[in-house]
Protein backbone atom coordinates (compact mmCIF):
# COMPACT_ATOMS: atom_id res chain seq x y z
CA UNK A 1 3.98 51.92 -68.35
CA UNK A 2 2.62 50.70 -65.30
CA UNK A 3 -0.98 48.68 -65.70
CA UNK A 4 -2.87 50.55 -63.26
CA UNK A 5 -6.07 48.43 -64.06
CA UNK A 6 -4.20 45.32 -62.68
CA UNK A 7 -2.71 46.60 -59.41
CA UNK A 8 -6.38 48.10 -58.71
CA UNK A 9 -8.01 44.71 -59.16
CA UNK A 10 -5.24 43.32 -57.02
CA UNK A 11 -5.75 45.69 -54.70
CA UNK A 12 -9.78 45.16 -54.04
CA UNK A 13 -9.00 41.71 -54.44
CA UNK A 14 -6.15 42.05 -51.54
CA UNK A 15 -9.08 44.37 -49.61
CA UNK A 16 -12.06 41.72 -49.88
CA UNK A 17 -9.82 39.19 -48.43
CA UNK A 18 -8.95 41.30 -45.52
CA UNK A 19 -12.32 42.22 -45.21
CA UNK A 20 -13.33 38.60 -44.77
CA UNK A 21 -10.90 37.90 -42.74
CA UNK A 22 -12.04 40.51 -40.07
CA UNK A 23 -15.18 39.21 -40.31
CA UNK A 24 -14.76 35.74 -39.79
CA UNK A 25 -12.42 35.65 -37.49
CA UNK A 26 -12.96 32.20 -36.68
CA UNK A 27 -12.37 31.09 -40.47
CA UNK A 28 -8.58 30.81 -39.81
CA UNK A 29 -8.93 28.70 -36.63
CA UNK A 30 -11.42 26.56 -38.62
CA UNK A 31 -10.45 22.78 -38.26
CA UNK A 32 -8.08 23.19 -35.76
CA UNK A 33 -6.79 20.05 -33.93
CA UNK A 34 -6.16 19.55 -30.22
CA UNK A 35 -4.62 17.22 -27.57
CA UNK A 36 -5.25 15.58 -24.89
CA UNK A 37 -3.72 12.68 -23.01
CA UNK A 38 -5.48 9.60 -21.53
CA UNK A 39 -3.96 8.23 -18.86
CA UNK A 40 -0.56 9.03 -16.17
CA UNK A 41 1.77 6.73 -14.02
CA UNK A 42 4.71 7.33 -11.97
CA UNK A 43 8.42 5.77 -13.27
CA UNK A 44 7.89 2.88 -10.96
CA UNK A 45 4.02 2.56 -12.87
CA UNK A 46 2.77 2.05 -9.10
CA UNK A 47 1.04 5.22 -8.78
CA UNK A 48 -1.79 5.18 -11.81
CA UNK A 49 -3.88 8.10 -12.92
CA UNK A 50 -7.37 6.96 -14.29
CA UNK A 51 -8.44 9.96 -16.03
CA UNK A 52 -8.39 11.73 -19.26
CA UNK A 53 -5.48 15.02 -18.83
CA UNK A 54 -7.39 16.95 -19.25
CA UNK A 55 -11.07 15.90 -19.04
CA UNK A 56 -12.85 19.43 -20.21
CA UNK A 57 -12.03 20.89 -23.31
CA UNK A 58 -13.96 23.99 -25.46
CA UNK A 59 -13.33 23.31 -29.33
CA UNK A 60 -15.40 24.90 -32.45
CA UNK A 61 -17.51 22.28 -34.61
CA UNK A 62 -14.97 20.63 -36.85
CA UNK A 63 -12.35 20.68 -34.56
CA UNK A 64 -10.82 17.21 -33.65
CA UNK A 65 -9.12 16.35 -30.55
CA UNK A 66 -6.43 13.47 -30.52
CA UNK A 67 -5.77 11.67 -27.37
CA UNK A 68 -2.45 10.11 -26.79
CA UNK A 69 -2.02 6.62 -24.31
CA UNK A 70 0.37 7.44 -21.57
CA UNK A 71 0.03 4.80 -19.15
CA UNK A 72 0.50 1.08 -19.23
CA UNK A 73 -2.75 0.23 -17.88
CA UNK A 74 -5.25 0.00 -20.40
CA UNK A 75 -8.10 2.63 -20.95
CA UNK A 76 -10.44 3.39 -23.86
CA UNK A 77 -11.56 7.03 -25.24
CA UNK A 78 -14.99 6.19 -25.76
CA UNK A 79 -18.08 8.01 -26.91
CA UNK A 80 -21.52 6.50 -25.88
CA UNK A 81 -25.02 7.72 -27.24
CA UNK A 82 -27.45 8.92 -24.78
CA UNK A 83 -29.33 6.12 -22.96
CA UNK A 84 -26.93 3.36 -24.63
CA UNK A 85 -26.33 0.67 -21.90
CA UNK A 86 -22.77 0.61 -21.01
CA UNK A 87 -20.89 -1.52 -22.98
CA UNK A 88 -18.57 -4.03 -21.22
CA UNK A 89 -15.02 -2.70 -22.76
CA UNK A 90 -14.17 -6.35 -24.32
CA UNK A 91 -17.27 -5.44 -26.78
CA UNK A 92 -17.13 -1.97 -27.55
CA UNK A 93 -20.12 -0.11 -28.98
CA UNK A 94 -20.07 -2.99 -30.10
CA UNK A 95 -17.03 -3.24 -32.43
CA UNK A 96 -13.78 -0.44 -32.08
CA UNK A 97 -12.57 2.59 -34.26
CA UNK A 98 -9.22 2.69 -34.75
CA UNK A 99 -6.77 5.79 -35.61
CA UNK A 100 -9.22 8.60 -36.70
CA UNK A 101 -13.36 8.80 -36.07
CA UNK A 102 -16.15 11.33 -36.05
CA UNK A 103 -18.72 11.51 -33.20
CA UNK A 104 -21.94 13.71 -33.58
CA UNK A 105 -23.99 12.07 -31.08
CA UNK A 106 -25.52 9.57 -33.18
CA UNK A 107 -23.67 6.59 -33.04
CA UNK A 108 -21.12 5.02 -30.44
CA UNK A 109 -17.64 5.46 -31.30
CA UNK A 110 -14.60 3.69 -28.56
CA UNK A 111 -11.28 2.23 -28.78
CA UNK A 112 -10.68 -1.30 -28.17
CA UNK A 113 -8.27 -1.42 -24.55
CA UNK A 114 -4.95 0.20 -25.67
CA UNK A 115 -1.81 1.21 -23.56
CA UNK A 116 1.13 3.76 -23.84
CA UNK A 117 2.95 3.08 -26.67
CA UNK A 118 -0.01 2.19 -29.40
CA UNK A 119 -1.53 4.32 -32.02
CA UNK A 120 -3.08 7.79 -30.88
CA UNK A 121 -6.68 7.80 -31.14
CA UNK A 122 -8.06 11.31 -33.17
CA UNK A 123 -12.23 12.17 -33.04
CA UNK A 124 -13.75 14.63 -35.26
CA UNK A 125 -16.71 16.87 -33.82
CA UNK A 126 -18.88 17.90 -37.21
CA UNK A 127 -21.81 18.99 -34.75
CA UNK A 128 -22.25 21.29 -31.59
CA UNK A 129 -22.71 19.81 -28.51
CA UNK A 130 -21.48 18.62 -25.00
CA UNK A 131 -20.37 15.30 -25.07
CA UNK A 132 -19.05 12.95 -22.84
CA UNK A 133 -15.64 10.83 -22.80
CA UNK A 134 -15.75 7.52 -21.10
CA UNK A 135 -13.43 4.91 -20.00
CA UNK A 136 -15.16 1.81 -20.66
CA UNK A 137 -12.29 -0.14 -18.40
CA UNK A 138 -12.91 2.34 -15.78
CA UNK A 139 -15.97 3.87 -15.02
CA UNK A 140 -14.58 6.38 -12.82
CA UNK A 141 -12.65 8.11 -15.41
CA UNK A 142 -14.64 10.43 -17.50
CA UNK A 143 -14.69 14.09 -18.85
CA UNK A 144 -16.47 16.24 -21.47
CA UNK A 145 -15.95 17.96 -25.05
CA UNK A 146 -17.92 21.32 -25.23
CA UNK A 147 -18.17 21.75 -28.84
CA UNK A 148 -19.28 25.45 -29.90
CA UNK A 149 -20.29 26.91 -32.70
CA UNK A 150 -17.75 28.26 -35.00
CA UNK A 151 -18.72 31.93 -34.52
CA UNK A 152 -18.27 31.75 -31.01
CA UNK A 153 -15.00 32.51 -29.29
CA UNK A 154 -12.87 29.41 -27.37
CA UNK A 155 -12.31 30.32 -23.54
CA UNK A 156 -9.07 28.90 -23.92
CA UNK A 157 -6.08 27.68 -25.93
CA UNK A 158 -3.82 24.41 -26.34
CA UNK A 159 -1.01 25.71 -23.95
CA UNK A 160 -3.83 26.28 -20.88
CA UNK A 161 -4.86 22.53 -21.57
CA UNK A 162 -1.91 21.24 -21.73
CA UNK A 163 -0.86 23.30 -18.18
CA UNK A 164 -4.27 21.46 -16.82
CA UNK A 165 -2.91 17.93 -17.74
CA UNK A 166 0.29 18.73 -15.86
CA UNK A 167 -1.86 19.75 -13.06
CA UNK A 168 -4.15 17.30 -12.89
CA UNK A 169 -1.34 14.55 -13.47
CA UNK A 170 0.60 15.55 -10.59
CA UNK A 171 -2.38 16.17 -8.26
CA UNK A 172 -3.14 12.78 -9.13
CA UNK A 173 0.45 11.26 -8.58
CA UNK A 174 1.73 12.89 -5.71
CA UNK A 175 -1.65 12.79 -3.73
CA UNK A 176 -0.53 13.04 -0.19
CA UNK A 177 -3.63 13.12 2.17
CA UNK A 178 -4.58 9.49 1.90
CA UNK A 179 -3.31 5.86 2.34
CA UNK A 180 -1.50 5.45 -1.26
CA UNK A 181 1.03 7.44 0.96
CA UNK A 182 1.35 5.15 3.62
CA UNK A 183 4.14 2.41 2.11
CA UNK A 184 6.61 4.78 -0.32
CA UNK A 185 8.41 1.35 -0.54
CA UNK A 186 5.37 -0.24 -1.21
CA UNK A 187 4.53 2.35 -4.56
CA UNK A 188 8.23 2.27 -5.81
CA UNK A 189 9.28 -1.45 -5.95
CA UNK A 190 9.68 -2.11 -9.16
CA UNK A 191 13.56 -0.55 -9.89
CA UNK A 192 14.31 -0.14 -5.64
CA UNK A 193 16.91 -2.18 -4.12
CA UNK A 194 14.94 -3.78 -1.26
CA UNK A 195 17.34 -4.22 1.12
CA UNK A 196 16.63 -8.21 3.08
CA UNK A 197 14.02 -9.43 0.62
CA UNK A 198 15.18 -11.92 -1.54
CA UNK A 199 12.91 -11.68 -4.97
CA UNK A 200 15.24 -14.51 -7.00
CA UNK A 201 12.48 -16.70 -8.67
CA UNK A 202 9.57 -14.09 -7.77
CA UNK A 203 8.94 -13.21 -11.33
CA UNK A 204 5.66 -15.10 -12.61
CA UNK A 205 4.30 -13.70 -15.49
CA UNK A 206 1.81 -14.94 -17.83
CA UNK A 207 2.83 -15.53 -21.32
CA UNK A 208 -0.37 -13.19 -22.24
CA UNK A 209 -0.08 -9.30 -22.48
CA UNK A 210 -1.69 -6.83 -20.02
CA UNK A 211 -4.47 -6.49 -22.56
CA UNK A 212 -5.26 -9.44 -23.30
CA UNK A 213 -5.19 -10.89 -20.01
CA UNK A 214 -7.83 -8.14 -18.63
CA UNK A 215 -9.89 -9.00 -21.85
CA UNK A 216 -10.44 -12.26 -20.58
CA UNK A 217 -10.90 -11.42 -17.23
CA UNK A 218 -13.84 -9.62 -18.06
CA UNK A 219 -15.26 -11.94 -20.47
CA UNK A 220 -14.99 -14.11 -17.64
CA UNK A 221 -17.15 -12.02 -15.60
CA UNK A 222 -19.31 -11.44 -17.78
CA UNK A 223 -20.39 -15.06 -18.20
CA UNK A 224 -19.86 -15.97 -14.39
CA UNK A 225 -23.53 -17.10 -13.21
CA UNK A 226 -22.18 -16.68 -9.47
CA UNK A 227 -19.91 -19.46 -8.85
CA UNK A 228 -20.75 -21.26 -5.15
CA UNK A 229 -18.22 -21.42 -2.89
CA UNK A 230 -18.07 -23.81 -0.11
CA UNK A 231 -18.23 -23.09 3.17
CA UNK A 232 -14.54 -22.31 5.21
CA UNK A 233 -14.95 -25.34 7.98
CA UNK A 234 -13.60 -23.03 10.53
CA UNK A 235 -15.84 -20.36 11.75
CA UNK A 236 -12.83 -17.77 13.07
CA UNK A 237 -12.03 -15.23 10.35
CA UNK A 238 -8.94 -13.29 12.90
CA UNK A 239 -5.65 -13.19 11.18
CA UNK A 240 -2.48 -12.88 12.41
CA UNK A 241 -1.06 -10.40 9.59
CA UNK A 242 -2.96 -7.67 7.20
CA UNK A 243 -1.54 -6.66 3.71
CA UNK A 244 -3.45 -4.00 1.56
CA UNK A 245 -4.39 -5.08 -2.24
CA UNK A 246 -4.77 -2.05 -3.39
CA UNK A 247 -5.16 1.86 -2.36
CA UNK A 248 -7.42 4.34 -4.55
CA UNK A 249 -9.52 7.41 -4.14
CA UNK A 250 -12.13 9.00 -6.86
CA UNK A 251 -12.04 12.71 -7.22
CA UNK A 252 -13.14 15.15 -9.45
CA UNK A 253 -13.23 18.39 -11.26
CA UNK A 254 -16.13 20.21 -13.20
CA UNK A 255 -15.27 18.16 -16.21
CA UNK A 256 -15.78 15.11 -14.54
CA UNK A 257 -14.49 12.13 -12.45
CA UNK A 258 -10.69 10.50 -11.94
CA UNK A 259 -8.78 8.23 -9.74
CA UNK A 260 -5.88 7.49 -7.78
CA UNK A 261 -4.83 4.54 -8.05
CA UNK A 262 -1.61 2.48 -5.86
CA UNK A 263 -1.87 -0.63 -7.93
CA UNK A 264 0.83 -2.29 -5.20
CA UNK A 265 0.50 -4.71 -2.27
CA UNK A 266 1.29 -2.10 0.75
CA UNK A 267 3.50 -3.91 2.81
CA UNK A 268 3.41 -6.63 0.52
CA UNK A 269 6.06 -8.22 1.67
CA UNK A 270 6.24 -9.33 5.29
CA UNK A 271 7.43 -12.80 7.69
CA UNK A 272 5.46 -14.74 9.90
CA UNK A 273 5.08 -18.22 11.66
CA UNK A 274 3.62 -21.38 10.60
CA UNK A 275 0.08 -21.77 11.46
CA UNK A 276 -0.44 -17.91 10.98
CA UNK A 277 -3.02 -16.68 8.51
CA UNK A 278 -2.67 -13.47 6.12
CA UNK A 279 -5.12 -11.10 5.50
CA UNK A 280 -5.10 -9.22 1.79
CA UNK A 281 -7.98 -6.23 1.33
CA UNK A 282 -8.86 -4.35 -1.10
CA UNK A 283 -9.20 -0.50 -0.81
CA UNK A 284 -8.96 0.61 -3.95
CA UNK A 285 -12.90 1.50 -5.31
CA UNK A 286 -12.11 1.56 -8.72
CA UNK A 287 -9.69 -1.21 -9.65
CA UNK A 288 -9.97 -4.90 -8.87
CA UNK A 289 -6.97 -7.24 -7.75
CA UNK A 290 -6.28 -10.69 -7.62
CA UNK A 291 -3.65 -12.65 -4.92
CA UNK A 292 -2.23 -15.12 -6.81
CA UNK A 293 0.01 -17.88 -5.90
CA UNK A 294 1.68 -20.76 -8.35
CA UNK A 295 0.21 -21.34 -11.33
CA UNK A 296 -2.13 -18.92 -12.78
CA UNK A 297 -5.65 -20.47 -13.85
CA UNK A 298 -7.29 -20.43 -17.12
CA UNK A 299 -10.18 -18.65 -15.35
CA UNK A 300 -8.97 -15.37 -14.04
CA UNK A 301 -11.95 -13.89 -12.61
CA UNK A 302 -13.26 -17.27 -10.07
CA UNK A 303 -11.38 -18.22 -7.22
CA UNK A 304 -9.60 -21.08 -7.53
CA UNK A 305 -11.38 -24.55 -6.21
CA UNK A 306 -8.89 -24.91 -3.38
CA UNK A 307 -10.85 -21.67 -1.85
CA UNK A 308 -13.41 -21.39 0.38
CA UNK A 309 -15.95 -18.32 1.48
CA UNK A 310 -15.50 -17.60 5.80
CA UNK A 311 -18.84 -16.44 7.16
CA UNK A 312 -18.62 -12.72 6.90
CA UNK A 313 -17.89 -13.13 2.89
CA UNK A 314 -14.25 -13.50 3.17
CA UNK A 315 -12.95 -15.61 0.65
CA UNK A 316 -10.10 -18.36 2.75
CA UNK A 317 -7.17 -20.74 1.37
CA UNK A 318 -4.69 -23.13 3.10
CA UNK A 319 -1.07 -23.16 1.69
CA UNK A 320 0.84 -26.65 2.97
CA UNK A 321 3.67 -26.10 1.04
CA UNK A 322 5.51 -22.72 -1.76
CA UNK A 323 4.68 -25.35 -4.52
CA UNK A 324 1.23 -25.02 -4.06
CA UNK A 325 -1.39 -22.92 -6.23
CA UNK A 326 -4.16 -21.06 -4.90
CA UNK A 327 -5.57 -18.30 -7.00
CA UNK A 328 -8.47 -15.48 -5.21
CA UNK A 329 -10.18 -14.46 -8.06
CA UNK A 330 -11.36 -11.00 -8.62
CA UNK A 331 -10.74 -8.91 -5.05
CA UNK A 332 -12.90 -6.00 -5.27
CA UNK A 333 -15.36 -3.55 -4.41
CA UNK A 334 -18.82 -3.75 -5.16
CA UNK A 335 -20.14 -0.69 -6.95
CA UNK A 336 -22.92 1.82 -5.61
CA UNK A 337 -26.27 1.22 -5.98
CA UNK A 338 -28.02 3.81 -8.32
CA UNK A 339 -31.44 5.14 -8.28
CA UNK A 340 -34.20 3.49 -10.04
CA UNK A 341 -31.80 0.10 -9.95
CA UNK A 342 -31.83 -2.90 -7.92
CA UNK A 343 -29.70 -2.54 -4.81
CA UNK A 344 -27.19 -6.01 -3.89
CA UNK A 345 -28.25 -8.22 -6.56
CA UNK A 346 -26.11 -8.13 -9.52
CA UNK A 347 -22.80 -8.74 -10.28
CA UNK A 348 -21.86 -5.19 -10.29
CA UNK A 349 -23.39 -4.37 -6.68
CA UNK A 350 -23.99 -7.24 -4.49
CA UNK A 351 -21.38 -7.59 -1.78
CA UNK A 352 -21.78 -11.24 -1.81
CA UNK A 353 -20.78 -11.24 -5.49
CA UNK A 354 -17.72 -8.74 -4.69
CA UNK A 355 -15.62 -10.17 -2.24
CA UNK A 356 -13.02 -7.83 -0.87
CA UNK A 357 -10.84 -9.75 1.26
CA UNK A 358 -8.97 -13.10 1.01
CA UNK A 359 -7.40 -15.32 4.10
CA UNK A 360 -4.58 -17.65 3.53
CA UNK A 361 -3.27 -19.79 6.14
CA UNK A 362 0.64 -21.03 5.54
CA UNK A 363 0.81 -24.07 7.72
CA UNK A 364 4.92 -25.27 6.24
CA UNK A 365 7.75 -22.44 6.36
CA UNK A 366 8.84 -21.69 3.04
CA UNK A 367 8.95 -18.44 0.85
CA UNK A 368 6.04 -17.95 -0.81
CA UNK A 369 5.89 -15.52 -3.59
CA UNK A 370 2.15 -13.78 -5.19
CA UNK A 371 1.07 -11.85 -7.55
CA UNK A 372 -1.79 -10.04 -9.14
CA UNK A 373 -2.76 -11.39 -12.28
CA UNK A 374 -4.11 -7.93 -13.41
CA UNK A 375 -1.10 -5.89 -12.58
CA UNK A 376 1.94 -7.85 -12.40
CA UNK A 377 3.35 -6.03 -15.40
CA UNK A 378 2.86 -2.69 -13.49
CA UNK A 379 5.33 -4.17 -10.75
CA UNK A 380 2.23 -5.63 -8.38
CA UNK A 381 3.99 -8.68 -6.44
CA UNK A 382 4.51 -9.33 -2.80
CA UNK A 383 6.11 -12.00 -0.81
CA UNK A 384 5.16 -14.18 2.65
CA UNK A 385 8.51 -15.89 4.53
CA UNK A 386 7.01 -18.20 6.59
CA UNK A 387 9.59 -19.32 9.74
């Protein structure tokens, strides 16, 4: 005989759960992970995206979201409390998380520097809240976590984010209406086969990693007092050649801001005469370059002594021979001046303290081959043929 008690308590018990089921429909979803990438570069690693793919995301409280390193320039995923000074990224909050943290608002939480290829980075979100996402390297790259309440319904799911990162990643790589369009050759170097430019012995690359060389960098900044330059002793700052360091635009959706970045010399490589002089610029807003010939210098961020600073700012060498060394220093824009801040005067935003452009004048023919310390292992080297 069948127990009829048993499959009646089996059934209520089979009911209640149903019951709470229906009633709390966001039980199920409860501790759900998502993901999210940080960074995006083109095969080449020319073209950069400086942004988090995507940077706005709805989750419930208890959620986590884990961000994954896809670009070989470095970036942080970094969570700052509200009015915490910005942190230089060789510090951290300070100190790094590493693998798996919680954020609630209440105490900083960032990854040290990290490329493609290194551990994922996962944050839990116990409390509700917007929060922000920050880039510590860059800080033009930035987004936002909505975390909502449990009991409220998510406007969207994983695959709409992860149909926003492809978006956003090829808006950001294949944007056409500015100058990072200008020199295709220029973006795609590394892997081309560029026809009448001899590269043999162009390869100089410090025995440091990416990360660790733009760690020191901006230690070195950091404890720069403003180093004096001496004066150029020639007056005329007209060149006879222009190369670009460097092409970037800053855009942005609701979530927040991101950047284009053509981390390549544009025309990098061109010839001239003896006696000429070479212009390099910088017009990328976000990232900083360096023009580097020879030897690289244990100080990364000062030009080297062999340079001097040409009346309107411009920073000026003289190359006599392609055995010499001559190194720029940071090339780079100064940042804006904020509100309730001191406009020009600090390392960040005085244009005296952010040179942009660099004059060399190759007086012997020769080839002469450069570099940029900060991006060589993204492909960023150029070439003068003096005649």
């Amino acid at each position: 005989m069948k127990n009829f008690n048993a499959i009646r308590f089996v059934c209520v018990f089979v009911g209640v759960i149903a019951l709470a089921a229906l009633t709390s429909p966001q039980a199920l979803e409860a501790q759900q992970n998502w993901n999210a990438q940080v960074g995006a570069q083109t095969p080449s690693m020319g073209r950069q995206a400086l942004a988090f793919l995507p940077n706005e995301i709805w989750i419930h409280s208890g959620d986590s979201v884990t961000w994954t390193f896809n670009s070989d320039e470095i970036h942080t995923v970094s969570f700052l409390v509200v009015g915490q000074i910005f942190p230089p990224f060789p510090v951290g909050c300070p100190g790094f998380s590493f693998g798996v943290a919680t954020f609630d608002g209440s105490t900083c939480v960032t990854t040290p520097p990290t490329v493609k290829g290194q551990p994922t980075f996962t944050v839990m979100f116990p409390t509700a809240g917007n929060y922000k996402v920050q880039c510590l390297v860059h800080n033009s790259m930035n987004g936002v976590i909505h975390v909502l309440d449990p009991s409220l319904a998510l406007p969207h799911n994983q695959a709409f984010y992860d149909q926003e990162a492809a978006n956003e990643t090829r808006d950001l790589l294949t944007d056409g209406d500015h100058a990072t369009s200008s020199d295709v050759a220029g973006a795609n170097m590394t892997g081309m086969n560029m026809t009448g430019m001899n590269m043999a012995g162009m390869k100089m690359s410090h025995a440091m990693d990416s990360i660790s060389v733009r760690i020191l960098a901006a230690t070195q900044r950091l404890s720069a007092g403003g180093k004096k330059l001496t004066a150029s002793a020639s007056a005329n700052v007209s060149t006879s050649a222009q190369i670009t360091a460097g092409v970037g635009e800053v855009t942005s959706t609701p979530g927040g801001l991101q950047t284009n970045s053509l981390v390549r010399f544009v025309k990098g490589k061109i010839e001239i005469h003896a006696g000429d002089t070479v212009e390099w610029s910088n017009s990328d807003p976000q990232e900083a370059h360096t023009i580097t010939f020879g030897a690289i210098p244990q100080d990364i961020f000062d030009p080297s002594p062999n340079v001097t600073r040409d009346p309107d700012g411009g920073l000026r060498a003289v190359l006599n021979s392609p055995s010499d060394s001559v190194h720029s220093g940071f090339i780079l824009q100064a940042l804006d001046d904020q509100p309730g801040t001191p406009v020009n005067s600090n390392p960040n935003n005085a244009i005296a303290l952010n040179p942009t452009r660099f004059r060399v004048t190759f007086t012997q023919a020769g080839t002469y081959n450069y570099i940029c310390v900060l991006h060589d292992n993204l492909g960023m080297e150029g070439q003068v043929v003096v005649h």
